[in-house]
PDB file of N, CA and C in Angstrom:
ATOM      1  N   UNK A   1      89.727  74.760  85.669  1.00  0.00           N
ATOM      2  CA  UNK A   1      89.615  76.160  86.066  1.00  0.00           C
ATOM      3  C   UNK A   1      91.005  76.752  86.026  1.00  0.00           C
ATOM      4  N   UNK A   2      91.055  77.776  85.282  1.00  0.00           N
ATOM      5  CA  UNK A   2      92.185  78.889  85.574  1.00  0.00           C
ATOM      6  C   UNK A   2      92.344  79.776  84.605  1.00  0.00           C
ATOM      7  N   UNK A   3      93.708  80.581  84.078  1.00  0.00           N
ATOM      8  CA  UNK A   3      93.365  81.468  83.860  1.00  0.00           C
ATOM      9  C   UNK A   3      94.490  82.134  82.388  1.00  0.00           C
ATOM     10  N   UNK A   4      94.495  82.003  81.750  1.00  0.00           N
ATOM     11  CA  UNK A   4      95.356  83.052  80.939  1.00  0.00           C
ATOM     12  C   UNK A   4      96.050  84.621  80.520  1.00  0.00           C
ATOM     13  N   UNK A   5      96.628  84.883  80.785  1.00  0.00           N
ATOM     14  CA  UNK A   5      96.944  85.779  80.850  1.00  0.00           C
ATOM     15  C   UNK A   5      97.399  86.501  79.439  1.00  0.00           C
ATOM     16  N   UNK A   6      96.792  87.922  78.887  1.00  0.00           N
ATOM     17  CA  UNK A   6      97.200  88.223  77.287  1.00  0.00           C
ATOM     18  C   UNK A   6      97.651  89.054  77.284  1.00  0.00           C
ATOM     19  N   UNK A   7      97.449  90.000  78.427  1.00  0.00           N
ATOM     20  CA  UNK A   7      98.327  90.982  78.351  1.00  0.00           C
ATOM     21  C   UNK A   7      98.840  91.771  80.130  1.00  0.00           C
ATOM     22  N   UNK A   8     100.117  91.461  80.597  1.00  0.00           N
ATOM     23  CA  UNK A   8     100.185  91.885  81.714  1.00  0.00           C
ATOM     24  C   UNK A   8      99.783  92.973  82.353  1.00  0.00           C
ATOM     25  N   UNK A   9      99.610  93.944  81.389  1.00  0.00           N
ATOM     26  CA  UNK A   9      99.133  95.094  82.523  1.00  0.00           C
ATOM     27  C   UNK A   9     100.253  95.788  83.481  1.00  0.00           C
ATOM     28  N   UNK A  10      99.096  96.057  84.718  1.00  0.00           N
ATOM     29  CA  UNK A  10      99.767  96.513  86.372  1.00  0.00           C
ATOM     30  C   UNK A  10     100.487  95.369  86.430  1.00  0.00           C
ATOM     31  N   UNK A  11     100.384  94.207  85.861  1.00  0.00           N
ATOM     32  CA  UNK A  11     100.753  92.887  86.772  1.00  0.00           C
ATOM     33  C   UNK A  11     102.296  92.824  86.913  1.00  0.00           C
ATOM     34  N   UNK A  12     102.912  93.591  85.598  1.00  0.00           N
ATOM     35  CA  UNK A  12     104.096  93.312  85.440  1.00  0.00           C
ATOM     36  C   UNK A  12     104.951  94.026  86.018  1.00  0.00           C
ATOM     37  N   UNK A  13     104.532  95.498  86.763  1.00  0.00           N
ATOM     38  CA  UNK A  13     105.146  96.118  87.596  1.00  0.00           C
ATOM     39  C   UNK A  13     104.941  95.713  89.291  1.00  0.00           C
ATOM     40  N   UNK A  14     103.874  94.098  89.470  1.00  0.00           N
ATOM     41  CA  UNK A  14     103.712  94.205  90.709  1.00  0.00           C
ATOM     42  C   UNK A  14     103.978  92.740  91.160  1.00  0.00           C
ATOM     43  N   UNK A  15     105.430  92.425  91.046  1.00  0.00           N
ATOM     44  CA  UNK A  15     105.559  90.966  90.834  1.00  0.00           C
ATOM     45  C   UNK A  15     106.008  90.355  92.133  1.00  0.00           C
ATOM     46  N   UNK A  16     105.171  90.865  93.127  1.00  0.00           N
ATOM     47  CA  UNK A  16     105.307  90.537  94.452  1.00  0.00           C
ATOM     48  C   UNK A  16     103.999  89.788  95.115  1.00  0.00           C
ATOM     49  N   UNK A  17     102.941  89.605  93.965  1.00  0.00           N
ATOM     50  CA  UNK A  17     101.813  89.478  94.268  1.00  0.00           C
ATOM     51  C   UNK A  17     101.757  88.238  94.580  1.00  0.00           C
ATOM     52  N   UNK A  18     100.616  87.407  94.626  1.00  0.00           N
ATOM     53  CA  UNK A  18     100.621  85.777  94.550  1.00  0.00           C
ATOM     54  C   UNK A  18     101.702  84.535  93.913  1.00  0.00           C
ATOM     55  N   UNK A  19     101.939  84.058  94.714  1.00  0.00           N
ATOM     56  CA  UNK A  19     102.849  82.994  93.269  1.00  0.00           C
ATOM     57  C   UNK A  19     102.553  81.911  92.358  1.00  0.00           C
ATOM     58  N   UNK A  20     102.619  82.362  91.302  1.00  0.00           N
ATOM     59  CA  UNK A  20     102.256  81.535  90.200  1.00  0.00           C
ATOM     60  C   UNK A  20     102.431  80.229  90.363  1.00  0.00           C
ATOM     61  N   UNK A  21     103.849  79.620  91.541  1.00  0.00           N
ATOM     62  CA  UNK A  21     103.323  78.284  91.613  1.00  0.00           C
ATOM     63  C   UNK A  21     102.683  78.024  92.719  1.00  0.00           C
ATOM     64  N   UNK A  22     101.553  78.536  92.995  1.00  0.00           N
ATOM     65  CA  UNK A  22     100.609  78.204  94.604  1.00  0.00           C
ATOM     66  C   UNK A  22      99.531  77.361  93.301  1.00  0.00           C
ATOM     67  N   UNK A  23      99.091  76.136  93.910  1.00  0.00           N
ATOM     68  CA  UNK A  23      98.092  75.397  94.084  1.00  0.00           C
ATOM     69  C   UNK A  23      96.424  75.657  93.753  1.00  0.00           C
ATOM     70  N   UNK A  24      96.394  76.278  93.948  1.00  0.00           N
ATOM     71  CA  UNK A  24      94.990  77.376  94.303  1.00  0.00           C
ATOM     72  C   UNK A  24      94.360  77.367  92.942  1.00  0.00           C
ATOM     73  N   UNK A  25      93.497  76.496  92.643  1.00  0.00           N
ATOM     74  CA  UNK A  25      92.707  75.854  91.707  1.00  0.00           C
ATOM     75  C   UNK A  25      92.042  76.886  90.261  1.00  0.00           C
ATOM     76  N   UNK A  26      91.645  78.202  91.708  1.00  0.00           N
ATOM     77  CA  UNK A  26      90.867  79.013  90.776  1.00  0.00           C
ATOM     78  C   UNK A  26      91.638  79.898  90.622  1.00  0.00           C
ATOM     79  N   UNK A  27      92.680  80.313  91.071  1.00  0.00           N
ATOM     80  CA  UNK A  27      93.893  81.490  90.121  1.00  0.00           C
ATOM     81  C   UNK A  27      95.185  80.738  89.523  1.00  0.00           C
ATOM     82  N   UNK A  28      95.303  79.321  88.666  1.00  0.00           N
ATOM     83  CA  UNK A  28      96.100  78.419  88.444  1.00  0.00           C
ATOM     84  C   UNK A  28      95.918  79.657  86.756  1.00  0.00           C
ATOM     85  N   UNK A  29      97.668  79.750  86.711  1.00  0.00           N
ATOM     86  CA  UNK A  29      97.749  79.840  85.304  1.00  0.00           C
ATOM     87  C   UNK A  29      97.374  78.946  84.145  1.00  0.00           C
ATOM     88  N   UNK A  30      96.768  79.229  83.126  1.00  0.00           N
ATOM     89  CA  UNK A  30      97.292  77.826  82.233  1.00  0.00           C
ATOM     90  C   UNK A  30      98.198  78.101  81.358  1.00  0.00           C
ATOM     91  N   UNK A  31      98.905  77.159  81.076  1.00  0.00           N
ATOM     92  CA  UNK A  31      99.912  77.291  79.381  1.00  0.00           C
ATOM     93  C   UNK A  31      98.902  77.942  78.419  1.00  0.00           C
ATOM     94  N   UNK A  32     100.011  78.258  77.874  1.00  0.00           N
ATOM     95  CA  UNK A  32      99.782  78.398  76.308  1.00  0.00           C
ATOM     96  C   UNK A  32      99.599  77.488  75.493  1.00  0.00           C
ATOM     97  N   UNK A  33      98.717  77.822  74.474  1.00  0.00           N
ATOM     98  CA  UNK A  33      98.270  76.694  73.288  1.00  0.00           C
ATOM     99  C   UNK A  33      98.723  77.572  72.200  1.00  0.00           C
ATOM    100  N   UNK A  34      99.154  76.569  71.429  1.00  0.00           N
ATOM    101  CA  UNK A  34      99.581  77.072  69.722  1.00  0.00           C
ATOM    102  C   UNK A  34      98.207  77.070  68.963  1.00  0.00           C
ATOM    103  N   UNK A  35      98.327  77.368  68.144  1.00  0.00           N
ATOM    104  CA  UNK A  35      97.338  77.143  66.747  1.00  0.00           C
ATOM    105  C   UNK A  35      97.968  75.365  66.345  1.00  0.00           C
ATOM    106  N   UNK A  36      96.193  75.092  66.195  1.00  0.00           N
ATOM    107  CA  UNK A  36      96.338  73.166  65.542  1.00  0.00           C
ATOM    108  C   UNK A  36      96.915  72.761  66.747  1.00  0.00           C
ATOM    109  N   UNK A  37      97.122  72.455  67.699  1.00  0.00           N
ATOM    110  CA  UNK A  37      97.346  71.831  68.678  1.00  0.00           C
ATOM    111  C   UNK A  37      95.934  71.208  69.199  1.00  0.00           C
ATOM    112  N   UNK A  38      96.286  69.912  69.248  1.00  0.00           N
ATOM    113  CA  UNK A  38      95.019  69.299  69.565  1.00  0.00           C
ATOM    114  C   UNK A  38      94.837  69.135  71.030  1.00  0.00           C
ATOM    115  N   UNK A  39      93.659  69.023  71.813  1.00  0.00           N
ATOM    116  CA  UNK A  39      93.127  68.969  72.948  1.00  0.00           C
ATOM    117  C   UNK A  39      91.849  68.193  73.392  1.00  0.00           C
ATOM    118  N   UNK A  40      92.281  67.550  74.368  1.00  0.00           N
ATOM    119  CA  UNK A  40      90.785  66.739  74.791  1.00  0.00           C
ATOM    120  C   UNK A  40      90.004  67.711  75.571  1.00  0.00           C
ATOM    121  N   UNK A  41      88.430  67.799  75.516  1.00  0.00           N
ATOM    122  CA  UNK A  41      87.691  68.795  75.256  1.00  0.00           C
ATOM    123  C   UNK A  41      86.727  68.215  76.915  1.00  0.00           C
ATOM    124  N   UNK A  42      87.183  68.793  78.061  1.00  0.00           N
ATOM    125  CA  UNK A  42      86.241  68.396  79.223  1.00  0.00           C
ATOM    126  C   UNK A  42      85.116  69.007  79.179  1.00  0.00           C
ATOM    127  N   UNK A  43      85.006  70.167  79.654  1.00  0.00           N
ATOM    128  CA  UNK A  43      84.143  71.367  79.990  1.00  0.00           C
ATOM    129  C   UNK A  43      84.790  72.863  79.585  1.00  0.00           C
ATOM    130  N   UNK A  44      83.605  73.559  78.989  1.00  0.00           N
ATOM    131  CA  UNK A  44      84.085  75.068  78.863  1.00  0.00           C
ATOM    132  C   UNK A  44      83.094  76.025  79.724  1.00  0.00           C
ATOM    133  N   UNK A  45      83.682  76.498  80.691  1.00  0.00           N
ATOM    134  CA  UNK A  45      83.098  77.515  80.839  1.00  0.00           C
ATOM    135  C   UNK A  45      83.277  79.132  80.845  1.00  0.00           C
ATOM    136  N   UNK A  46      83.193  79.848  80.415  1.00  0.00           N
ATOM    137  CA  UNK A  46      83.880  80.692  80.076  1.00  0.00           C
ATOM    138  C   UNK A  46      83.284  82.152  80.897  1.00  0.00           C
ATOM    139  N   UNK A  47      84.250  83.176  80.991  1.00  0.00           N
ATOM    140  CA  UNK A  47      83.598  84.016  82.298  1.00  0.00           C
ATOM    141  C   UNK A  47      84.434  85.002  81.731  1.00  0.00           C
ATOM    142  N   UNK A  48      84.427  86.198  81.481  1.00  0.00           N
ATOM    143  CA  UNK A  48      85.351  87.455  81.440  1.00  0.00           C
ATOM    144  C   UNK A  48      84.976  88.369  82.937  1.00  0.00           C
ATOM    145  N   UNK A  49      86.281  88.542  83.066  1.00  0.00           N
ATOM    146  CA  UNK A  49      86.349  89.733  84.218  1.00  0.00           C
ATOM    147  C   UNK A  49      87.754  90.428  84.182  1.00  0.00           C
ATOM    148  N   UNK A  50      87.609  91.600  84.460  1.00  0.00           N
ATOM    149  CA  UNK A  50      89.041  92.232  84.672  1.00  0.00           C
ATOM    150  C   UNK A  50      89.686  92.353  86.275  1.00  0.00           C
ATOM    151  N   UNK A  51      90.882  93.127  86.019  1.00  0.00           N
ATOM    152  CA  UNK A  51      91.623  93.505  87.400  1.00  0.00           C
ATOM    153  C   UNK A  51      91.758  94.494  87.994  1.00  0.00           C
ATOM    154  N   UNK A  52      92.166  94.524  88.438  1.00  0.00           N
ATOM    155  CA  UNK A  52      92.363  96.296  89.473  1.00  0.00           C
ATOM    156  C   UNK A  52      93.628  96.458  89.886  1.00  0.00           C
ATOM    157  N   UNK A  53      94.386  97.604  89.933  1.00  0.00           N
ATOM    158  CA  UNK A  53      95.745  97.562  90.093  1.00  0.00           C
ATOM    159  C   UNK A  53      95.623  97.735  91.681  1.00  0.00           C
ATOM    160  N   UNK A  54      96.273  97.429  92.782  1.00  0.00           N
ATOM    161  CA  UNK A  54      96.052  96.999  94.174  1.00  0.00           C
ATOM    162  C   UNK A  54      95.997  99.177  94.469  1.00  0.00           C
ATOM    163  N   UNK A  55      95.140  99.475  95.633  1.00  0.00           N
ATOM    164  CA  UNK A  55      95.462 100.896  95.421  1.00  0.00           C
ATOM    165  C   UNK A  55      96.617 101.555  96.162  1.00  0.00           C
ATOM    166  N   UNK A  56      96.761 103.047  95.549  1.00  0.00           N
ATOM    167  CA  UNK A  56      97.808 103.058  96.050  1.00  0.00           C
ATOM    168  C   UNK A  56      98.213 103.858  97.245  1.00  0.00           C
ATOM    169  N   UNK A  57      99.463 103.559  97.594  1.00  0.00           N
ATOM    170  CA  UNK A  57      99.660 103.531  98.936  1.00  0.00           C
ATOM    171  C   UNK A  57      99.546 105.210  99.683  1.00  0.00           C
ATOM    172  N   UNK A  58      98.980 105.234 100.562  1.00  0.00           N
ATOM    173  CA  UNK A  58      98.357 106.684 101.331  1.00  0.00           C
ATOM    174  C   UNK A  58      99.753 107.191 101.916  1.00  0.00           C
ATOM    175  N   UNK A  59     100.233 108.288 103.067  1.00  0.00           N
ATOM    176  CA  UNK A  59     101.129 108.335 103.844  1.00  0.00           C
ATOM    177  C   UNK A  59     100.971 107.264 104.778  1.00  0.00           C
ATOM    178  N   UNK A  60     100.309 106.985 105.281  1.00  0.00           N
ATOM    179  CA  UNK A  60      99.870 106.605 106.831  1.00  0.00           C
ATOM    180  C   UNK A  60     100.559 104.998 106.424  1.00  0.00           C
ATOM    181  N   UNK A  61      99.634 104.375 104.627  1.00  0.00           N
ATOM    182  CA  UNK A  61      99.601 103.084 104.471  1.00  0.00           C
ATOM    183  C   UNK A  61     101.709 103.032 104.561  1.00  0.00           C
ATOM    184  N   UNK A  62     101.961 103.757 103.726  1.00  0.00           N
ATOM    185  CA  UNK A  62     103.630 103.623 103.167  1.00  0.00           C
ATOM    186  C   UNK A  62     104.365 103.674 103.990  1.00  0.00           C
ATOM    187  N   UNK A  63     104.267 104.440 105.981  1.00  0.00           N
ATOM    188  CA  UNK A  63     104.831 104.261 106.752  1.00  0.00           C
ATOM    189  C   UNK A  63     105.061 103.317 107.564  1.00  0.00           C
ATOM    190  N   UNK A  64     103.507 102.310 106.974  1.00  0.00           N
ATOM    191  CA  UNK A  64     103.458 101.336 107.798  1.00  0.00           C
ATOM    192  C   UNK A  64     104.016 100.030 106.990  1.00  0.00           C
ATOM    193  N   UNK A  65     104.271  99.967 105.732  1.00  0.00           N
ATOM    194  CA  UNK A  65     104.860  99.403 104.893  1.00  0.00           C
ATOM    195  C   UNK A  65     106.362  99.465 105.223  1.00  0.00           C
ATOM    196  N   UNK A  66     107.034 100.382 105.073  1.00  0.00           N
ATOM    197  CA  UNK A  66     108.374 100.695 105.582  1.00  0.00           C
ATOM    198  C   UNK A  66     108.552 100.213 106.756  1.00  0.00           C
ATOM    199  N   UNK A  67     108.064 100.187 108.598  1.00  0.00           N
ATOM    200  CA  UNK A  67     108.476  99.926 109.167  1.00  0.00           C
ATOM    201  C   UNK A  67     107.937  98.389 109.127  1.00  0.00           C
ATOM    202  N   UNK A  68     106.800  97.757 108.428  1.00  0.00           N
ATOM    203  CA  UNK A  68     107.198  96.041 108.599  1.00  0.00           C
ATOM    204  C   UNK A  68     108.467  95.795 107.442  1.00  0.00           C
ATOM    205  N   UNK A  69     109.070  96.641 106.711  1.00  0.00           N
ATOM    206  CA  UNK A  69     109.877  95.907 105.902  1.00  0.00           C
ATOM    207  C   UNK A  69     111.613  96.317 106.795  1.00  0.00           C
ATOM    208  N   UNK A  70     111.130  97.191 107.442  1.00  0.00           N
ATOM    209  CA  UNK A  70     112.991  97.539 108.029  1.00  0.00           C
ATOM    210  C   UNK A  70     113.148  98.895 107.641  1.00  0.00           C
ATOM    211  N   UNK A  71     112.467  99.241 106.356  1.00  0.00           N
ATOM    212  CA  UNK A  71     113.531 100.642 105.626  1.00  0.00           C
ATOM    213  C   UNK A  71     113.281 101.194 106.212  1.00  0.00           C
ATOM    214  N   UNK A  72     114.586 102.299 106.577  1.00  0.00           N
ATOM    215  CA  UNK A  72     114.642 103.698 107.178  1.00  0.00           C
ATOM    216  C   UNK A  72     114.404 103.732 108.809  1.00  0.00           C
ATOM    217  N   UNK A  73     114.391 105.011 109.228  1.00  0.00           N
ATOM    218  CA  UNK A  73     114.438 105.133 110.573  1.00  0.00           C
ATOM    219  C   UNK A  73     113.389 106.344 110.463  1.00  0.00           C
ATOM    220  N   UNK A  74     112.783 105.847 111.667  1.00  0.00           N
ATOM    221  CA  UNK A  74     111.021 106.947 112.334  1.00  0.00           C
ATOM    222  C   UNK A  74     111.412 108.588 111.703  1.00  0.00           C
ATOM    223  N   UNK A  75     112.745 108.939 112.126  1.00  0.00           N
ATOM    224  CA  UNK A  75     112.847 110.082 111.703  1.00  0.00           C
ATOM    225  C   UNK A  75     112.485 110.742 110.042  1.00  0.00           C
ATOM    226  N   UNK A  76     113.128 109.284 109.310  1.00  0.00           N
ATOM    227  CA  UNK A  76     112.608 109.706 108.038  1.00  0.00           C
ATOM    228  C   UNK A  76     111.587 109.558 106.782  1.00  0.00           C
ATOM    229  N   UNK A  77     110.528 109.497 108.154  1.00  0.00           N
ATOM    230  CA  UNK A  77     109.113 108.820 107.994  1.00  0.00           C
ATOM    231  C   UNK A  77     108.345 110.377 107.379  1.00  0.00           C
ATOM    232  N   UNK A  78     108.909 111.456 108.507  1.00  0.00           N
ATOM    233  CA  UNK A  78     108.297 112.520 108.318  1.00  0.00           C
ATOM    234  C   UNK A  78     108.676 113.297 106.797  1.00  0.00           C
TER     235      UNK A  78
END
């Protein structure tokens, strides 16, 4: 199980997301394969689905973003 990636997308502007080296069976990147590269053949199962870019951030969400990260001061919230 996992997953290839062909074309980044949102992904590449949001590189704060999960980390590629976490464990986690069912969002495991896989390598790349060349052309003629041979492979032992377990199971295929194959599934298409797409992504969603995470949504985006409201006033209310971005103030509350800012004060768990530190930036700025209450005053320049408004």
């Amino acid at each position: 199980i996992g997953s290839v990636v062909r074309f980044d997308g949102f992904i590449a502007a949001y590189t704060d997301q999960k980390d590629d080296d976490a464990e986690d069976e069912e969002n495991r990147r896989l390598p790349e394969i060349r052309a003629g590269e041979q492979l032992a053949r377990q199971a295929i199962n194959a599934t298409q689905h797409t992504t969603e870019p995470p949504p985006r951030y409201s006033e209310a969400s971005l103030i509350k973003k800012l004060e768990e990260l530190g930036i700025g001061r209450p005053s320049t919230y408004t």
